[in-house]
N, C-alpha and C. Protein backbone atom coordinates (compact mmCIF):
# COMPACT_ATOMS: atom_id res chain seq x y z
N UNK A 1 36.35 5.08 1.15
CA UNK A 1 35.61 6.16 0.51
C UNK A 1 34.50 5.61 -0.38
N UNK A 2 34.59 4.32 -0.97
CA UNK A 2 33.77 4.06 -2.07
C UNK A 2 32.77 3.43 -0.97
N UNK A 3 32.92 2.56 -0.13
CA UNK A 3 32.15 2.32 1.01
C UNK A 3 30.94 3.32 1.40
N UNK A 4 31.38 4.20 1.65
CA UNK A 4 30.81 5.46 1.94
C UNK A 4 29.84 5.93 0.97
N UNK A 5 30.20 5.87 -0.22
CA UNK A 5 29.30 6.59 -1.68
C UNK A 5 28.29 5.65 -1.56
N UNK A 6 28.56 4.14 -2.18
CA UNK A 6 27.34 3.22 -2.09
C UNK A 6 26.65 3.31 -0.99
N UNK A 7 26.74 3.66 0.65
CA UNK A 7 26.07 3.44 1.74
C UNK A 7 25.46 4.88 1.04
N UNK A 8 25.65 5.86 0.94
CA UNK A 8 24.81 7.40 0.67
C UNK A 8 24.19 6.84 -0.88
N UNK A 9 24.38 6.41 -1.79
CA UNK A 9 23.89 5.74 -2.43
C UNK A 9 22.26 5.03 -2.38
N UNK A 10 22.48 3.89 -1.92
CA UNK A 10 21.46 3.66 -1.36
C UNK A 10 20.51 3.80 -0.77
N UNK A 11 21.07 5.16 0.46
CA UNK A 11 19.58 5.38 1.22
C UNK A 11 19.33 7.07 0.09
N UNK A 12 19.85 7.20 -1.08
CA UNK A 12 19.42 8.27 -1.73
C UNK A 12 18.24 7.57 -2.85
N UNK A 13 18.26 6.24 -2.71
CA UNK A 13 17.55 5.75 -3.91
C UNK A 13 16.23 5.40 -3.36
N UNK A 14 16.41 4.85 -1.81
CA UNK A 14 15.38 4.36 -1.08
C UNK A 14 14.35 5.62 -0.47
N UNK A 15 15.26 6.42 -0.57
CA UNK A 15 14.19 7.86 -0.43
C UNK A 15 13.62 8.29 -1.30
N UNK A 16 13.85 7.47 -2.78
CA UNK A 16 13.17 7.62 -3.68
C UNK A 16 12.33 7.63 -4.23
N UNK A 17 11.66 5.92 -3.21
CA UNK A 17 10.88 4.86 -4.08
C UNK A 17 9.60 5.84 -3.88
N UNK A 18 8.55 5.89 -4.28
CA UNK A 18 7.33 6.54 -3.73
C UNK A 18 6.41 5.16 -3.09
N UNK A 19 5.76 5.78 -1.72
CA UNK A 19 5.24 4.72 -0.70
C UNK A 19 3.53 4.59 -1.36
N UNK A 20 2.91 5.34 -2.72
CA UNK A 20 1.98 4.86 -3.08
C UNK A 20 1.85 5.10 -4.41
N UNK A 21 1.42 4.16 -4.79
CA UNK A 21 0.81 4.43 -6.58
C UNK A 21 -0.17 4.85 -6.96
N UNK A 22 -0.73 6.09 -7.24
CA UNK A 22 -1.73 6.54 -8.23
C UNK A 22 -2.15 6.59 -9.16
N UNK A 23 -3.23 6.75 -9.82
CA UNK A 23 -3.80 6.49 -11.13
C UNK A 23 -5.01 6.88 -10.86
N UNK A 24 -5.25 8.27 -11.63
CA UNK A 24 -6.52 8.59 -12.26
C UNK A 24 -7.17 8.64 -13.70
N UNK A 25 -8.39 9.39 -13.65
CA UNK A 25 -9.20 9.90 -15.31
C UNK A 25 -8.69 11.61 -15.03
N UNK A 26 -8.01 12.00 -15.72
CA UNK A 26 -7.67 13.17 -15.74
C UNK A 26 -8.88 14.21 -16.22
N UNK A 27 -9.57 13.53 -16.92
CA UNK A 27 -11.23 14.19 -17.75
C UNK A 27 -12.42 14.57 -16.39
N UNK A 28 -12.03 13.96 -15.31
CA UNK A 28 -13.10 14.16 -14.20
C UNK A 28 -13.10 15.25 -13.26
N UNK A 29 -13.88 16.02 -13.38
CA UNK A 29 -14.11 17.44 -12.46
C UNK A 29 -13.96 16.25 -11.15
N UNK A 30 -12.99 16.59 -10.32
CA UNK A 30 -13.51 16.20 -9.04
C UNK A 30 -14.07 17.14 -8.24
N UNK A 31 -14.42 18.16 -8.30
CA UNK A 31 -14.25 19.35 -7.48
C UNK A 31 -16.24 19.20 -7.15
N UNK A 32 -16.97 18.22 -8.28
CA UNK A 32 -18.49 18.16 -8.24
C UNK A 32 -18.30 17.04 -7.32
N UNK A 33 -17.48 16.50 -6.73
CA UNK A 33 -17.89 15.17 -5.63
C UNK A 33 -17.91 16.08 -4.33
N UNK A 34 -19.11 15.71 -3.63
CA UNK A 34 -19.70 16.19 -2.19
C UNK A 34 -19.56 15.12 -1.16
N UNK A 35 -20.50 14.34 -1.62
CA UNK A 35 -20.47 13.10 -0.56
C UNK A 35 -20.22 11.93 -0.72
N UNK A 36 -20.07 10.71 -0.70
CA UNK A 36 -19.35 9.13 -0.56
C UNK A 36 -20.40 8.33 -0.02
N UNK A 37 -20.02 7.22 -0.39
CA UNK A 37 -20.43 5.73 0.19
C UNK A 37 -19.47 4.93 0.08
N UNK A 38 -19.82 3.94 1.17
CA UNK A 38 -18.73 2.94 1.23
C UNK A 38 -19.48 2.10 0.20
N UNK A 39 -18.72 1.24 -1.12
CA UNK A 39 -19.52 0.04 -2.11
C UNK A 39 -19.82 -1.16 -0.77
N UNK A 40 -20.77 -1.48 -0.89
CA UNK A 40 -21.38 -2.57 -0.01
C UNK A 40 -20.52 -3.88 -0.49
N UNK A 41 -20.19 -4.58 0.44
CA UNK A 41 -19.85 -6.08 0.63
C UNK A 41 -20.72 -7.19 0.27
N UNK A 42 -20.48 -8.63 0.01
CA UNK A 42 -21.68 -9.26 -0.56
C UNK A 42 -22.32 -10.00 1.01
N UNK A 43 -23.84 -10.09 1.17
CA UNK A 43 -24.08 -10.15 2.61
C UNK A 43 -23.09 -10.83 3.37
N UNK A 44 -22.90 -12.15 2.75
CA UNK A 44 -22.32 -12.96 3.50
C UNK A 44 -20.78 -12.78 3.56
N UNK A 45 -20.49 -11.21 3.85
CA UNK A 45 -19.13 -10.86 4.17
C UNK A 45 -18.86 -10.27 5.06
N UNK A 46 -18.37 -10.50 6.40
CA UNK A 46 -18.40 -9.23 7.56
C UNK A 46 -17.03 -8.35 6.77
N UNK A 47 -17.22 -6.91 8.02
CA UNK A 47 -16.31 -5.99 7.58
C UNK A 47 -15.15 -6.92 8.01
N UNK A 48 -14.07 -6.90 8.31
CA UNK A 48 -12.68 -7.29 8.80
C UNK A 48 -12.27 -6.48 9.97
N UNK A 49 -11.53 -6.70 10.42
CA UNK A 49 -10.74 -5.92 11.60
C UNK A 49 -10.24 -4.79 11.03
N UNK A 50 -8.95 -5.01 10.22
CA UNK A 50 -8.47 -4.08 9.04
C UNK A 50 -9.21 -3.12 8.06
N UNK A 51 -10.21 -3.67 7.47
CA UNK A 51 -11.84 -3.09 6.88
C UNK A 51 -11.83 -1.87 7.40
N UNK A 52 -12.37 -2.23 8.83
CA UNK A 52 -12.76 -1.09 9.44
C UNK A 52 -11.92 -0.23 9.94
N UNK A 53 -11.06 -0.19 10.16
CA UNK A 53 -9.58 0.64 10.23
C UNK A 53 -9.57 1.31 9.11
N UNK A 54 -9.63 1.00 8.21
CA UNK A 54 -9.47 1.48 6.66
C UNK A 54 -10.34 2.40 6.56
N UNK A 55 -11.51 1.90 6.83
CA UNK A 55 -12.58 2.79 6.50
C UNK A 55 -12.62 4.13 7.71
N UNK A 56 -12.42 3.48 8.52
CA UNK A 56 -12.43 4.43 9.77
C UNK A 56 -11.12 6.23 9.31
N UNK A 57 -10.00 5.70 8.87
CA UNK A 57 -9.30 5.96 8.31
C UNK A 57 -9.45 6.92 7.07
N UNK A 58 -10.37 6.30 5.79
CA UNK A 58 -10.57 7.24 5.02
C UNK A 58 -11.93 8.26 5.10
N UNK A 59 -12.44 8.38 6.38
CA UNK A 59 -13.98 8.88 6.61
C UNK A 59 -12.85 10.29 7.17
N UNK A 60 -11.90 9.66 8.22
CA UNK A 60 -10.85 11.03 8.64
C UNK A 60 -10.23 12.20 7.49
N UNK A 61 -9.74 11.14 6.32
CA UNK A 61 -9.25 11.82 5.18
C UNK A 61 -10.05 12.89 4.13
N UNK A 62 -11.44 11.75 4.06
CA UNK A 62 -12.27 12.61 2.89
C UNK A 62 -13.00 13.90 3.61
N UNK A 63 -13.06 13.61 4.99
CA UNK A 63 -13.62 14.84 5.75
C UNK A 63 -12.80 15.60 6.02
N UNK A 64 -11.44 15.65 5.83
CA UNK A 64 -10.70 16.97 5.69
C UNK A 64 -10.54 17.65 4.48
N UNK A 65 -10.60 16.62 3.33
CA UNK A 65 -10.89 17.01 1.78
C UNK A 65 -12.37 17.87 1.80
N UNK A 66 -13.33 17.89 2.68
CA UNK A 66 -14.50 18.46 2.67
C UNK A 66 -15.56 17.34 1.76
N UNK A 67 -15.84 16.11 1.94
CA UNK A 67 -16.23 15.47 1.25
C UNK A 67 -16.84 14.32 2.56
N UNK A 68 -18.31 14.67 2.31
CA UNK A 68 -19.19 14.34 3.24
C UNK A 68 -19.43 12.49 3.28
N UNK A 69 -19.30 11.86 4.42
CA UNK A 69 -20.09 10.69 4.03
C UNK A 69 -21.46 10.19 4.73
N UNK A 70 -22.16 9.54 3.27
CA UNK A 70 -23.54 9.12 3.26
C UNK A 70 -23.68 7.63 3.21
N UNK A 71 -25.13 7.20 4.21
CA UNK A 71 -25.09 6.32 3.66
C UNK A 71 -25.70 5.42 2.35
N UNK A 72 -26.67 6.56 1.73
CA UNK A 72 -26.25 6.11 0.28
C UNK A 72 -27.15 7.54 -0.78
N UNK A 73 -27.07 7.15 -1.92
CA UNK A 73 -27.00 8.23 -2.92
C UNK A 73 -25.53 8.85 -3.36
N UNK A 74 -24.38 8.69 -2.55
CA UNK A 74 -23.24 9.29 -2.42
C UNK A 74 -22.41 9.62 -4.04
N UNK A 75 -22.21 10.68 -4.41
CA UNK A 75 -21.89 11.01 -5.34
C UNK A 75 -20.51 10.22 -5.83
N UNK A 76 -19.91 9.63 -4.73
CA UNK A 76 -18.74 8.58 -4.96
C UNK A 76 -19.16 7.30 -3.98
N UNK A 77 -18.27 6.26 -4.98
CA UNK A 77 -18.56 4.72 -4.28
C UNK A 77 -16.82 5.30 -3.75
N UNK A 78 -16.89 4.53 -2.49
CA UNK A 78 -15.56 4.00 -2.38
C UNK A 78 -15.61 2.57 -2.16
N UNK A 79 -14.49 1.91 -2.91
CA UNK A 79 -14.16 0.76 -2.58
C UNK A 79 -12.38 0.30 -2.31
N UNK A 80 -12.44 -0.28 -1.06
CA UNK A 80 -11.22 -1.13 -0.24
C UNK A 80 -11.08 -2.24 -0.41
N UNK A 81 -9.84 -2.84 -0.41
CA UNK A 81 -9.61 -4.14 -0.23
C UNK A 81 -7.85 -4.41 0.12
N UNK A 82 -7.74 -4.99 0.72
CA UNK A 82 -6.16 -5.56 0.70
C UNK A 82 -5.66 -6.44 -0.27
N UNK A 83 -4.50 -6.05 -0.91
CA UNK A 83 -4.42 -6.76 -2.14
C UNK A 83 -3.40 -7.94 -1.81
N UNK A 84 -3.50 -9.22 -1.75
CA UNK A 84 -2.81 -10.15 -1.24
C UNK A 84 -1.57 -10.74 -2.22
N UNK A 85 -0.29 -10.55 -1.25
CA UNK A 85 0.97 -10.68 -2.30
C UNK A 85 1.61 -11.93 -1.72
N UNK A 86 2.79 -12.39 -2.23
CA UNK A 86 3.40 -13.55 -1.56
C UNK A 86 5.10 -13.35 -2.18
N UNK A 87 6.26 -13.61 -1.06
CA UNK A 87 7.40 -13.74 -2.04
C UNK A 87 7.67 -15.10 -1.32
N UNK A 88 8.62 -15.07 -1.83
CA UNK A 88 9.50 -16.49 -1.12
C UNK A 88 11.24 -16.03 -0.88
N UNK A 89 11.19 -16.33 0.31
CA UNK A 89 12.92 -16.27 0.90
C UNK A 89 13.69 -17.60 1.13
N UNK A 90 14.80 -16.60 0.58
CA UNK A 90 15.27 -18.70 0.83
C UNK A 90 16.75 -18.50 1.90
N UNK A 91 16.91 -19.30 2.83
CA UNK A 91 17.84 -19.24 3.47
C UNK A 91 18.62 -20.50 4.16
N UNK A 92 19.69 -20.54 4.50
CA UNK A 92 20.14 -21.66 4.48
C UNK A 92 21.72 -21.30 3.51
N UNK A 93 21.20 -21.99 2.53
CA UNK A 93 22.32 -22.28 1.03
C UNK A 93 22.90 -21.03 1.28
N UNK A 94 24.17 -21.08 0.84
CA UNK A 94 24.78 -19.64 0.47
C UNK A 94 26.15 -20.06 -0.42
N UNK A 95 26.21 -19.25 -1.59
CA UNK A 95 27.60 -18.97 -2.34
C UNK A 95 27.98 -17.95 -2.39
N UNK A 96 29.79 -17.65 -2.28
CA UNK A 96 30.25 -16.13 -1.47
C UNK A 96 31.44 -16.44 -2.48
N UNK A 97 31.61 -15.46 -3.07
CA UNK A 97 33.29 -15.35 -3.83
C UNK A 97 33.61 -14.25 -3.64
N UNK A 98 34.80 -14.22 -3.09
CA UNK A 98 35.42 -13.25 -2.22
C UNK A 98 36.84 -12.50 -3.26
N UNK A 99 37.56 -11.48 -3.31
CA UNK A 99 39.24 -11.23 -3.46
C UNK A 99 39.26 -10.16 -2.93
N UNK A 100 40.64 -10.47 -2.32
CA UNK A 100 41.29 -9.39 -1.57
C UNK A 100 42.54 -9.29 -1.85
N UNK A 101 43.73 -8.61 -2.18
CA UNK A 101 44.73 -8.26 -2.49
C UNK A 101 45.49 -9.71 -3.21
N UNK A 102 45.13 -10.03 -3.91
CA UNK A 102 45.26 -11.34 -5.29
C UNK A 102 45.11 -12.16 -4.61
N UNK A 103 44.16 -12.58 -3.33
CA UNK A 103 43.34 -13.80 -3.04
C UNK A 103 42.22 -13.77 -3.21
N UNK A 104 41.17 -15.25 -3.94
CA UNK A 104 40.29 -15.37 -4.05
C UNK A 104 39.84 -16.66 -3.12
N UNK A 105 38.81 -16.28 -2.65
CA UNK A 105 38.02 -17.33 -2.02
C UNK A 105 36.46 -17.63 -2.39
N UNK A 106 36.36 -18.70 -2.10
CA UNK A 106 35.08 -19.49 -2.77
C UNK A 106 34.24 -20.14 -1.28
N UNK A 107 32.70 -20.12 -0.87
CA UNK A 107 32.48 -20.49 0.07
C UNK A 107 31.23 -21.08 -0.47
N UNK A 108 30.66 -22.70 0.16
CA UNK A 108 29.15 -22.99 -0.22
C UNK A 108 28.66 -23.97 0.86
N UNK A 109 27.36 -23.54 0.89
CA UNK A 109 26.61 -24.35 2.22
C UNK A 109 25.59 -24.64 1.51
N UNK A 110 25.03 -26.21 2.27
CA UNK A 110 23.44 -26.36 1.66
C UNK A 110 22.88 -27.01 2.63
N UNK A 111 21.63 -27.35 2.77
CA UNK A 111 20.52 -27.12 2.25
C UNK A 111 20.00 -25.83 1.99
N UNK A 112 18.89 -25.58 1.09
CA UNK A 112 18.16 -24.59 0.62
C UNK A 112 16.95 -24.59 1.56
N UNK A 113 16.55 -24.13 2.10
CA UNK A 113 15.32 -23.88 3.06
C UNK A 113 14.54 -23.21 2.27
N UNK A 114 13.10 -22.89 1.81
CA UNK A 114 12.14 -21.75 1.54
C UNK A 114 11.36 -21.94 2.00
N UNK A 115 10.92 -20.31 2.60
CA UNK A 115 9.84 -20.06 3.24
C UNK A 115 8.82 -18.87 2.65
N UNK A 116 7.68 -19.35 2.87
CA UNK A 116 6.72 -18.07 1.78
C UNK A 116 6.49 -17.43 2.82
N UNK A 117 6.23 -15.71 2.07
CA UNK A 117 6.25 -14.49 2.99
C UNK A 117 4.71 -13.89 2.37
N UNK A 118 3.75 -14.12 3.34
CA UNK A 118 2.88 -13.53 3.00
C UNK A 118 2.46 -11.89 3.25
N UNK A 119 1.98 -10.82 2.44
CA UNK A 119 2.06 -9.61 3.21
C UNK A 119 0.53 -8.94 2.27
N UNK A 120 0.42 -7.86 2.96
CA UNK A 120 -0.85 -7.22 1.97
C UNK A 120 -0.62 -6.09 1.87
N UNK A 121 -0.81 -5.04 0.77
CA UNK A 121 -0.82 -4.03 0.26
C UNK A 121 -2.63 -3.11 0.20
N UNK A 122 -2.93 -2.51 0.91
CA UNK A 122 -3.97 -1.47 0.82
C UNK A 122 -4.17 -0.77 -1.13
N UNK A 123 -5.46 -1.33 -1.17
CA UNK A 123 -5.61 -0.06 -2.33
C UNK A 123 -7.18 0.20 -2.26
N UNK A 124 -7.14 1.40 -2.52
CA UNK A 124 -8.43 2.20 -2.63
C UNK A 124 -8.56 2.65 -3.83
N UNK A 125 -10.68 2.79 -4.51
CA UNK A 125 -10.70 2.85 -5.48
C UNK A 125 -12.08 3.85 -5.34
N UNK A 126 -11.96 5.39 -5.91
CA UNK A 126 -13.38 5.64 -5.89
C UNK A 126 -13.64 5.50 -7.73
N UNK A 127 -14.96 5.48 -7.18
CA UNK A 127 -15.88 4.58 -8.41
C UNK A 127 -17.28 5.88 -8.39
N UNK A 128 -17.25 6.57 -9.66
CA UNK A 128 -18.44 7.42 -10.08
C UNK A 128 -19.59 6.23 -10.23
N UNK A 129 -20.73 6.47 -9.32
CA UNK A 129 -21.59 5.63 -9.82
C UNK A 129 -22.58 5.81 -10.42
N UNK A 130 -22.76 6.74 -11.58
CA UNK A 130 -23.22 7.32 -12.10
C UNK A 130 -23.01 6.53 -13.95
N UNK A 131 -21.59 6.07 -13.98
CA UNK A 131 -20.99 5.44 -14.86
C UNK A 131 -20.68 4.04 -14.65
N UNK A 132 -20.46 3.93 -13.12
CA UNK A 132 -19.92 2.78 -12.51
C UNK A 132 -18.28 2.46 -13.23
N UNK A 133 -17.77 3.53 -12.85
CA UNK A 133 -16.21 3.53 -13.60
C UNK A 133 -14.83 3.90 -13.03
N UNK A 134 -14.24 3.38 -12.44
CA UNK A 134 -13.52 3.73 -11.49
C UNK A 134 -12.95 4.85 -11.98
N UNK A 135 -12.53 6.12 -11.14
CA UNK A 135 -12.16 7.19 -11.63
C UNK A 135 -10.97 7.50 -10.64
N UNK A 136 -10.28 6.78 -9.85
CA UNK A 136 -9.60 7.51 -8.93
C UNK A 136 -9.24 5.97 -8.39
N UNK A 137 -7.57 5.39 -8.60
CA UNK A 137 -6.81 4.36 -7.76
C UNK A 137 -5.66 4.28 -7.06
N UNK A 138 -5.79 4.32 -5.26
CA UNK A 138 -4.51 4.52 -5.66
C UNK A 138 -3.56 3.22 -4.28
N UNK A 139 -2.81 2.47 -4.62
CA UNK A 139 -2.42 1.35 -3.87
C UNK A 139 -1.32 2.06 -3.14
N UNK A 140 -0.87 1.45 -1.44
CA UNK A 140 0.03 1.20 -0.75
C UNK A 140 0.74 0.77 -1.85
N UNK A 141 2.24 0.95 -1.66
CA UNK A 141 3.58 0.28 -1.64
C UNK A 141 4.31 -0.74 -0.22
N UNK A 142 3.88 -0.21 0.38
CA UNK A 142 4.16 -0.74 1.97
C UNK A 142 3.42 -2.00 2.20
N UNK A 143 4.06 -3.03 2.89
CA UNK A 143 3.46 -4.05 3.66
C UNK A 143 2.78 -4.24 4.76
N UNK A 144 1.69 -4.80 4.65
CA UNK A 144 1.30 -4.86 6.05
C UNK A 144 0.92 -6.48 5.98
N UNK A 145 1.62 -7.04 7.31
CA UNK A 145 1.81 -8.23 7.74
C UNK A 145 1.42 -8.26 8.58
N UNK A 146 1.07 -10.26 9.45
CA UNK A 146 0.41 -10.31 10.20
C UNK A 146 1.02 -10.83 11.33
N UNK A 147 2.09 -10.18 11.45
CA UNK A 147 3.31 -9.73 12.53
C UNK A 147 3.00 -8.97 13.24
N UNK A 148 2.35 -7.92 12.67
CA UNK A 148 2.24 -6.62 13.18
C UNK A 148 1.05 -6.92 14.29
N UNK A 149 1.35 -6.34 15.08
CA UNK A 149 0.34 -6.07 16.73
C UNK A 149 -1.34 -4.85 16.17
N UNK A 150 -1.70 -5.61 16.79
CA UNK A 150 -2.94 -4.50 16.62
C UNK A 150 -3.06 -2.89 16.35
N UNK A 151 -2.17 -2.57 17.62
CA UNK A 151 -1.73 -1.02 17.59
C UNK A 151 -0.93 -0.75 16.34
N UNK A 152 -0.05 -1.38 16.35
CA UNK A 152 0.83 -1.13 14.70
C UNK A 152 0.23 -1.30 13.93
N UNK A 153 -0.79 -2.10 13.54
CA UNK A 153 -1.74 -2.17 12.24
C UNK A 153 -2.52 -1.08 12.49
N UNK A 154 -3.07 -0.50 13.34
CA UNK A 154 -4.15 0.55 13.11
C UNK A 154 -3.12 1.84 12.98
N UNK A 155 -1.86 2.26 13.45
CA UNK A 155 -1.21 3.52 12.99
C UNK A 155 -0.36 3.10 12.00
N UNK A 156 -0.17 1.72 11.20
CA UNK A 156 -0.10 1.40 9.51
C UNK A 156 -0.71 2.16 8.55
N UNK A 157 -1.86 1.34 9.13
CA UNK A 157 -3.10 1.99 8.19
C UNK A 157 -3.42 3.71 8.07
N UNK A 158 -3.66 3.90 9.17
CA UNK A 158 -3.61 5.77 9.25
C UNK A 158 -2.59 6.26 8.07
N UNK A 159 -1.45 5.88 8.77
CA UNK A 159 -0.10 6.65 7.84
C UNK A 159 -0.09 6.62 6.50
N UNK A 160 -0.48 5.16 5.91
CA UNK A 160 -0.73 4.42 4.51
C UNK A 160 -1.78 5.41 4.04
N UNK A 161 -2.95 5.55 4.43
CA UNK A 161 -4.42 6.15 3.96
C UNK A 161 -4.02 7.57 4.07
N UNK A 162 -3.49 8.18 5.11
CA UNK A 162 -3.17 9.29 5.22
C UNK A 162 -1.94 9.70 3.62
N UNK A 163 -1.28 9.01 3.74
CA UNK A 163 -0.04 9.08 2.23
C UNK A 163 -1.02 9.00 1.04
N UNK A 164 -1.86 8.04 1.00
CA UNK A 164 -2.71 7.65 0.02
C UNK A 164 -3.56 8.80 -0.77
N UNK A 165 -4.44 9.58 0.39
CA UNK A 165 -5.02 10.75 0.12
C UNK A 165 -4.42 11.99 0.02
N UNK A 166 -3.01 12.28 0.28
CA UNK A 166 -2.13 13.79 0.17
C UNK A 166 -2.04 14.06 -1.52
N UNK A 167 -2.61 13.32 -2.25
CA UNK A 167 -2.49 14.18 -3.43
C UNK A 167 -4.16 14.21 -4.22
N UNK A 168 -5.13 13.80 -3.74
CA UNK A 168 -6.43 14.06 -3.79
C UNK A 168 -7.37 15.10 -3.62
N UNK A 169 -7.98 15.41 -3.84
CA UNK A 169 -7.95 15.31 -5.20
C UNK A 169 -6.98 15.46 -6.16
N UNK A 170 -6.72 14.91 -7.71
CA UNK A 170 -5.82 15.21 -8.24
C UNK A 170 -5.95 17.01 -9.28
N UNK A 171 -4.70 17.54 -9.36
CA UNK A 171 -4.40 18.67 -9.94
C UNK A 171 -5.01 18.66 -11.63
């Protein structure tokens, strides 16, 4: 039975987590933004594969928000980037202490192996350029790795950008 609670447990907490982080200026009429620009890259930067997915991605979003894009004058900058994270897993080693009905057991293996896990997180930022002040951030929670197949990275990204923009403008 207690088996049972922690397993419902868990996936009650993991339905919890929220899959993006927001952060606005609560002081900003958004309702006066019409049209967009993408913030320009420095020359010597092509778009990315991902880039353009992204962008491709939020041109779908802001045009269902009714929010036109230009290519410049645009009453909002948008700016993208993948935010680059790293953990480390370690596997191999393991210590296990066990009891079961007044036995205890003790178990240990080594070597320690680590391996770094590289992954990236999406965040988008519109920027009034009027002030040049970011007014609107809001990051993936989700990973995107370079595991993932082409097709899976481009309906990543959708889903991510799509989550990203469902509360945008803000209330």
């Amino acid at each position: 039975m207690t088996k049972q609670i922690i397993i419902l447990l868990f996936i009650f907490l993991s339905a919890c987590t929220k899959e993006v982080i927001t952060d606005f200026n609560s002081a900003v009429d958004y309702s006066s933004y019409k049209t967009y620009e993408f913030a320009k890259f420095a020359t010597t930067q092509a778009t990315t594969l991902d880039g353009k997915r992204i962008e491709d991605a939020i041109r779908t979003e802001l045009y269902t928000k009714g929010i036109t894009n230009v290519t410049e004058k645009g009453d909002l900058l948008v700016r993208h980037f993948i935010e680059e994270h790293s953990d480390f897993q370690t596997y191999g080693t393991s210590l296990g202490l066990g009891y079961h009905h007044r036995n205890v057991g003790i178990a240990y293996s080594t070597p320690t192996p680590i391996r770094e896990y590289r992954y990236g997180k999406i965040v988008i930022e519109l920027i009034d350029p009027k002030t040049n002040l970011v007014i609107w951030r809001s990051a993936s929670q989700r990973r995107l790795t370079d595991a993932m197949t082409p097709s899976s990275r481009k309906i990543f990204i959708e889903s991510q950008i799509n989550e990203i923009f469902k509360e945008f403008p803000p209330n």
